[in-house]
C-alpha atoms as a PDB file:
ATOM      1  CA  UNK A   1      37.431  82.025  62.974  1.00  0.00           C
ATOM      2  CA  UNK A   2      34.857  78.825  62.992  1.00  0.00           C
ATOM      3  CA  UNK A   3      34.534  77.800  59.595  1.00  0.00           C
ATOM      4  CA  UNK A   4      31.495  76.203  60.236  1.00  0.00           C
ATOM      5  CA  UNK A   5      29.580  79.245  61.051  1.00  0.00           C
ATOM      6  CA  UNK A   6      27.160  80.583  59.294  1.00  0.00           C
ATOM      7  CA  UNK A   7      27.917  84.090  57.206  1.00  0.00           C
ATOM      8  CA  UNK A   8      26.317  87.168  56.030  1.00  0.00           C
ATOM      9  CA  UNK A   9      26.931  89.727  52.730  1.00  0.00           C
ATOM     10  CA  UNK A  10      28.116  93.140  53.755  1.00  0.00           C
ATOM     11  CA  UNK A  11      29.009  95.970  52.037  1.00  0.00           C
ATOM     12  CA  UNK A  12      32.102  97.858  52.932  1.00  0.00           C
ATOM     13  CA  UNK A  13      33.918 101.140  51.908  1.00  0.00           C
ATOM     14  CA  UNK A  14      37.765 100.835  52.209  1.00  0.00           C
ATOM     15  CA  UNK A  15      39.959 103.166  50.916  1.00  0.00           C
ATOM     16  CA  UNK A  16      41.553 102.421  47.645  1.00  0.00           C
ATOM     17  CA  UNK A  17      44.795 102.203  48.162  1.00  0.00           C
ATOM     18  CA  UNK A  18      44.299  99.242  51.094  1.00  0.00           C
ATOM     19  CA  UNK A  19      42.047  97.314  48.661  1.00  0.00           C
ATOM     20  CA  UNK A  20      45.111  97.366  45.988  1.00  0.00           C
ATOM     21  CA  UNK A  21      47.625  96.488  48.690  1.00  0.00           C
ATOM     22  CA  UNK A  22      45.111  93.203  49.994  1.00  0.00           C
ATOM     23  CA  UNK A  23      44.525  92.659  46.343  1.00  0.00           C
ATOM     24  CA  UNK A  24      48.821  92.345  45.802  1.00  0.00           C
ATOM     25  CA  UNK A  25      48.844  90.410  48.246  1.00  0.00           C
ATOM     26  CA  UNK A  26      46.583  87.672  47.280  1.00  0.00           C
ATOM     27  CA  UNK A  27      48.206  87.795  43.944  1.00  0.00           C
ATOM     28  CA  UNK A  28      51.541  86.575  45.789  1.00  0.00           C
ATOM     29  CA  UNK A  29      49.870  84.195  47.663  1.00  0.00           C
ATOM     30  CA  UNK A  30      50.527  86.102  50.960  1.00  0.00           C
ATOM     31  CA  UNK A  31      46.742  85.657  51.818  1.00  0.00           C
ATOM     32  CA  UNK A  32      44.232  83.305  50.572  1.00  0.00           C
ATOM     33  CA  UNK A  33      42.099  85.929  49.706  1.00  0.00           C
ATOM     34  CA  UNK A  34      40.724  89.869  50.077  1.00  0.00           C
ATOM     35  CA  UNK A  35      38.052  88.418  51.856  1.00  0.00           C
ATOM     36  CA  UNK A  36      39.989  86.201  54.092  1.00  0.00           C
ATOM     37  CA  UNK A  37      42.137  89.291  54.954  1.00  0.00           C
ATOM     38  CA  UNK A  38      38.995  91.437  55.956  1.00  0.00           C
ATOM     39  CA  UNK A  39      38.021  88.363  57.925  1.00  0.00           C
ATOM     40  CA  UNK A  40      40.984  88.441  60.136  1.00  0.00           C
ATOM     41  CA  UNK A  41      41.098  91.625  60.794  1.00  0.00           C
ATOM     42  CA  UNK A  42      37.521  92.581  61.930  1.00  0.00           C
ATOM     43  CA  UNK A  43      37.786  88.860  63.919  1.00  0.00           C
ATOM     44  CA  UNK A  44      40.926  90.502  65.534  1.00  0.00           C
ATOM     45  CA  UNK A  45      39.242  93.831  66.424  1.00  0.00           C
ATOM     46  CA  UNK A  46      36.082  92.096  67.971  1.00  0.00           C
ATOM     47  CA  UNK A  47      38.685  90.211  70.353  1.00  0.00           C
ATOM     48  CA  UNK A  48      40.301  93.316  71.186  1.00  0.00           C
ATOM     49  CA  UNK A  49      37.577  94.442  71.966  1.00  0.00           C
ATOM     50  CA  UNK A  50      35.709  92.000  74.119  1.00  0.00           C
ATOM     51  CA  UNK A  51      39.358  91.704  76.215  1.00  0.00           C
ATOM     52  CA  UNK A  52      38.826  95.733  76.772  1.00  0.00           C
ATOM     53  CA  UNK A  53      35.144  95.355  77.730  1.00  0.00           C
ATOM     54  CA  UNK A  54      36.620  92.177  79.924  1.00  0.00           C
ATOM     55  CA  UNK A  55      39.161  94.399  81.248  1.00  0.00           C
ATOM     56  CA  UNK A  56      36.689  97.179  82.425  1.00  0.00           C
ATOM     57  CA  UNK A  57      34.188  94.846  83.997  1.00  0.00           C
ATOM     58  CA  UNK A  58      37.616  93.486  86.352  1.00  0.00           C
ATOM     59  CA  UNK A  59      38.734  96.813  86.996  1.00  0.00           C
ATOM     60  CA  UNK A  60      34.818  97.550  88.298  1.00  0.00           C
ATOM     61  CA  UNK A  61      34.963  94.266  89.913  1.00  0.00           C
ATOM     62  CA  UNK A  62      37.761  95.273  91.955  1.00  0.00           C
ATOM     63  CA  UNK A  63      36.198  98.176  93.245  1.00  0.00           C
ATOM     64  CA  UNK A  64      32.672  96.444  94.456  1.00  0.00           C
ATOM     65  CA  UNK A  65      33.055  95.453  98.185  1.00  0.00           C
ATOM     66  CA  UNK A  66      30.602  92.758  97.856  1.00  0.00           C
ATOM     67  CA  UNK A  67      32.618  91.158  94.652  1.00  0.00           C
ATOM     68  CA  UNK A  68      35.864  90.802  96.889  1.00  0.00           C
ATOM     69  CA  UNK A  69      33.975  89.505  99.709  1.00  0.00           C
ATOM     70  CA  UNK A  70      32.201  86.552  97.612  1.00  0.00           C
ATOM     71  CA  UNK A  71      35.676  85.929  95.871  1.00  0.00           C
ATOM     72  CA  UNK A  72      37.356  85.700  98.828  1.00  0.00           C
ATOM     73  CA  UNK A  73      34.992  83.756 100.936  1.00  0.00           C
ATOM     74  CA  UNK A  74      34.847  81.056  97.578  1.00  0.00           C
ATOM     75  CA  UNK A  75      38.917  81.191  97.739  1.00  0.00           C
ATOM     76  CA  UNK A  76      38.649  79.792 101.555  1.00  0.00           C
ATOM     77  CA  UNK A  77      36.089  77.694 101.036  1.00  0.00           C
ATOM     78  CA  UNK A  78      38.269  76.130  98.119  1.00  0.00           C
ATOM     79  CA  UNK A  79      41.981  76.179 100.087  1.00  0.00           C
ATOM     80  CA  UNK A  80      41.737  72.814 101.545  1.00  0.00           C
ATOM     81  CA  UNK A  81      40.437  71.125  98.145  1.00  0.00           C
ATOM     82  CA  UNK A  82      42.808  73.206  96.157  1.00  0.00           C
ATOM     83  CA  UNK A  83      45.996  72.428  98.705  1.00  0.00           C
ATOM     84  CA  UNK A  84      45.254  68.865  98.044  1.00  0.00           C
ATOM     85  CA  UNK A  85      46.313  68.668  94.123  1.00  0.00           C
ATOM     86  CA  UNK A  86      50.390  68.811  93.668  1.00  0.00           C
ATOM     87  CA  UNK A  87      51.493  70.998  91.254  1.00  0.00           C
ATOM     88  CA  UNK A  88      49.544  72.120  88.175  1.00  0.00           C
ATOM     89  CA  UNK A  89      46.685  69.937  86.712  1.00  0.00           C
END
């Protein structure tokens, strides 16, 4: 998560019983904070899902005739520059 950003006040309804586990856990120093643990989580579930929405576009992608035609004619026009580099770079 970028530190740097700017952030926003929400309220939230969690159950109980997760609040007093995230609150334990702060106590022992597990996490910095409740907040910090909320952070992470919802930052993890807004990856997940842009990778699914990323996922669906490809799988569309790889269905449209004109999208495989454009990649492909790209990969040829790239095969000589491309053969010239050894190795990874």
């Amino acid at each position: 998560m970028n530190v740097n950003s700017s952030t926003s006040r929400v309220t939230a309804t969690l159950p109980t019983e997760q609040v007093k586990m995230l609150k334990q856990l702060s106590l022992e120093h597990r996490i910095p904070s409740v907040n910090f643990a909320i952070r992470q989580a919802v930052d993890e579930y807004l990856k997940q899902l842009k990778k699914s929405q990323y996922e669906t576009l490809m799988a569309e992608a790889a269905n449209d005739d004109d999208f495989i035609q454009r990649t492909m004619s790209c990969a040829e026009d790239f095969a000589y520059v491309d053969s010239e580099v050894a190795g990874e770079w």
